[in-house]
C-alpha atoms as a PDB file:
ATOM      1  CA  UNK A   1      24.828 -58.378  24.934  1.00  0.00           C
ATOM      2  CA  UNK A   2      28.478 -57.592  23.986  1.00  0.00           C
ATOM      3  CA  UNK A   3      27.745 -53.950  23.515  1.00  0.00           C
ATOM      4  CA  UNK A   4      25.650 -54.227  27.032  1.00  0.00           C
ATOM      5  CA  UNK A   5      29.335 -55.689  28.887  1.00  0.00           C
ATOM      6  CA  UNK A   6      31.345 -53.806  27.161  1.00  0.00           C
ATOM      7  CA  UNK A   7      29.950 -50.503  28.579  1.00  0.00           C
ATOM      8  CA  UNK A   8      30.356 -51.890  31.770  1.00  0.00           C
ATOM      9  CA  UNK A   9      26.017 -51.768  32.119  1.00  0.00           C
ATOM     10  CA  UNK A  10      24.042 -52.843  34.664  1.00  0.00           C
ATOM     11  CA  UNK A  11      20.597 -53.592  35.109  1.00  0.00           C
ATOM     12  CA  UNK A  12      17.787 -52.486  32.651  1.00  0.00           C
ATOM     13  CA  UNK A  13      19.380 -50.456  29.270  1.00  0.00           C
ATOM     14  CA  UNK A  14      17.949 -49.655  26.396  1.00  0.00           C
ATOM     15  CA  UNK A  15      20.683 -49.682  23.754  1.00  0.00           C
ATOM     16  CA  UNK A  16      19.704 -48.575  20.334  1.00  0.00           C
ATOM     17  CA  UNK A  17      21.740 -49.656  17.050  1.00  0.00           C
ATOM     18  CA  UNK A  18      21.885 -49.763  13.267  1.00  0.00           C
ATOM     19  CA  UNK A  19      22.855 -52.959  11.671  1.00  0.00           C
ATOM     20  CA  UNK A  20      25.167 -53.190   8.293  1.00  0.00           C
ATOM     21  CA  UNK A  21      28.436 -54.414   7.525  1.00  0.00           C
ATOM     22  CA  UNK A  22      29.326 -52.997  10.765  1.00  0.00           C
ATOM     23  CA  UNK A  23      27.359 -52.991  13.852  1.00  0.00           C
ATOM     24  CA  UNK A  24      27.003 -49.636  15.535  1.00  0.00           C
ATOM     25  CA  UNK A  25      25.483 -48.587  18.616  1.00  0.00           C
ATOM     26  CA  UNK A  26      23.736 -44.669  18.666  1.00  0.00           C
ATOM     27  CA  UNK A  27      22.086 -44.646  21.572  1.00  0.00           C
ATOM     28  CA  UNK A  28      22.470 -45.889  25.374  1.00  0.00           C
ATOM     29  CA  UNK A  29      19.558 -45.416  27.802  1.00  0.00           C
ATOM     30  CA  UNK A  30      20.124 -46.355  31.432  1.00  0.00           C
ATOM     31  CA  UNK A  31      16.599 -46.271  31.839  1.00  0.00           C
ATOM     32  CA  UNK A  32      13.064 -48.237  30.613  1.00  0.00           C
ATOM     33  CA  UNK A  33      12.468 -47.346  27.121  1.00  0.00           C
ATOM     34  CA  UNK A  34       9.422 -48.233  24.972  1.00  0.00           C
ATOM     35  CA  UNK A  35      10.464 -51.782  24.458  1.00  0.00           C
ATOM     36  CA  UNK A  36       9.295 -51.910  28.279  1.00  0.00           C
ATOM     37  CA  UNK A  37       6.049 -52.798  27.448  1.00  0.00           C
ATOM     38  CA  UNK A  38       6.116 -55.467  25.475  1.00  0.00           C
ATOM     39  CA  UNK A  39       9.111 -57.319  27.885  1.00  0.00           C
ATOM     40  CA  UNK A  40       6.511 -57.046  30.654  1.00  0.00           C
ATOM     41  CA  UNK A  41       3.844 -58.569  29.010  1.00  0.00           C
ATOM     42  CA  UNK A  42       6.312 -61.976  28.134  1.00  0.00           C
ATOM     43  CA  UNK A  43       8.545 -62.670  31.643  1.00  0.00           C
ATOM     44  CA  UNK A  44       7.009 -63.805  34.733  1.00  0.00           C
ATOM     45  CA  UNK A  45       9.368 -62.267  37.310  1.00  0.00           C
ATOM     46  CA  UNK A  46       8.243 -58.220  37.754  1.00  0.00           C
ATOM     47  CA  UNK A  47      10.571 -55.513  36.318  1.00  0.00           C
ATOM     48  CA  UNK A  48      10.817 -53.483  38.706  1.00  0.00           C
ATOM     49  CA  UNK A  49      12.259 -56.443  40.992  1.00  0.00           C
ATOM     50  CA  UNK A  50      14.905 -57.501  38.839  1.00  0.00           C
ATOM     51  CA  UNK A  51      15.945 -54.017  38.437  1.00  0.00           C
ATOM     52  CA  UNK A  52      16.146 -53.470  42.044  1.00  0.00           C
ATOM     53  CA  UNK A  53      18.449 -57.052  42.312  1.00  0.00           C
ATOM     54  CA  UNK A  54      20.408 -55.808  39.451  1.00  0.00           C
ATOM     55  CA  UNK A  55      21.160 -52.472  41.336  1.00  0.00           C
ATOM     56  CA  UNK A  56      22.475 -54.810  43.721  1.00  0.00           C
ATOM     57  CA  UNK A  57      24.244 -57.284  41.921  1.00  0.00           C
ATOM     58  CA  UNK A  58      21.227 -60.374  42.376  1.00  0.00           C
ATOM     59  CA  UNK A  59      20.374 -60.875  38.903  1.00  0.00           C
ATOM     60  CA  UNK A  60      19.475 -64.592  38.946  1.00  0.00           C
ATOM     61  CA  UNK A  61      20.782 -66.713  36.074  1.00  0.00           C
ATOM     62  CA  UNK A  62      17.630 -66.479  33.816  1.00  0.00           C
ATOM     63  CA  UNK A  63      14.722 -65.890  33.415  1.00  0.00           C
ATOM     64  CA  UNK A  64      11.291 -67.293  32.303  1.00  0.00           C
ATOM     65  CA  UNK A  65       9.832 -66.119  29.199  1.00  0.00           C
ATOM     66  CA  UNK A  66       5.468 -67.151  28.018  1.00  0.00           C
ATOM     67  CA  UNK A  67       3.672 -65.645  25.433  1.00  0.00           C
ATOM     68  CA  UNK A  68       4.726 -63.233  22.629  1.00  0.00           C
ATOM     69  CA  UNK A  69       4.401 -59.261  22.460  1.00  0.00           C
ATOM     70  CA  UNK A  70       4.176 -57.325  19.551  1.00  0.00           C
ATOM     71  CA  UNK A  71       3.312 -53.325  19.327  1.00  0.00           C
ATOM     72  CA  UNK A  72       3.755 -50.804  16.621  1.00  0.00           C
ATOM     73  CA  UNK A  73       3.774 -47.271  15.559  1.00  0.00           C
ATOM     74  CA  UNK A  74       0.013 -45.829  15.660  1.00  0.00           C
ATOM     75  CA  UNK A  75      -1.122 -42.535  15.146  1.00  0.00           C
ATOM     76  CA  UNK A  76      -3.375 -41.433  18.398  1.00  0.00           C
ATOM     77  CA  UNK A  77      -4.464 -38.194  18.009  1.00  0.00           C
ATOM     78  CA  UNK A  78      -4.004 -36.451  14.488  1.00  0.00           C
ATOM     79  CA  UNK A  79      -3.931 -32.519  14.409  1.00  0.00           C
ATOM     80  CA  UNK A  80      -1.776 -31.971  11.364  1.00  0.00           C
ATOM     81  CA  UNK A  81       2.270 -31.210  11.874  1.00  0.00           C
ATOM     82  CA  UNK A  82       2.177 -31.742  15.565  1.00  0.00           C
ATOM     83  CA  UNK A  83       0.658 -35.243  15.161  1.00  0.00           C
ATOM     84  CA  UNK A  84       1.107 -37.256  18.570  1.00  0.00           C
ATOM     85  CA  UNK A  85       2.705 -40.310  17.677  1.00  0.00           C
ATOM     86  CA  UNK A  86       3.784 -43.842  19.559  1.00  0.00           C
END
């Protein structure tokens, strides 16, 4: 969340980063990224209406969260060196 405010972000971001002794962010996405999926399947509220309020400065102040969501890295078709991967 720090790195989130302190890019001045708003709405949905994908921020991708390495932890260590130091925490460093590599990568800022202003945009869904894969971890999409599995936050749908766990809030109530729909995405794509929160993003719209956040465009617009509604966010409300939480929330609500059921379930869990858990997805990995699966090989889906497999033609040698140009594998297609998730």
């Amino acid at each position: 969340m720090r790195a989130y405010a302190s890019l001045g972000l708003r709405g949905y971001a994908g921020i991708d980063f390495v932890l260590g002794d130091l925490r460093r962010v590599v990568d800022v996405n202003a945009r869904p990224t894969t971890s999409i999926m599995g936050i749908a399947r766990v809030m109530r509220e729909e995405l794509a209406d929160l993003i719209m309020k956040a465009r617009f400065g509604e966010l409300p102040a939480e929330v609500a969260i059921g379930g869990r969501s858990c997805f990995g890295r699966r090989i889906l078709r497999d033609d040698g060196p140009g594998a297609l991967l998730l």
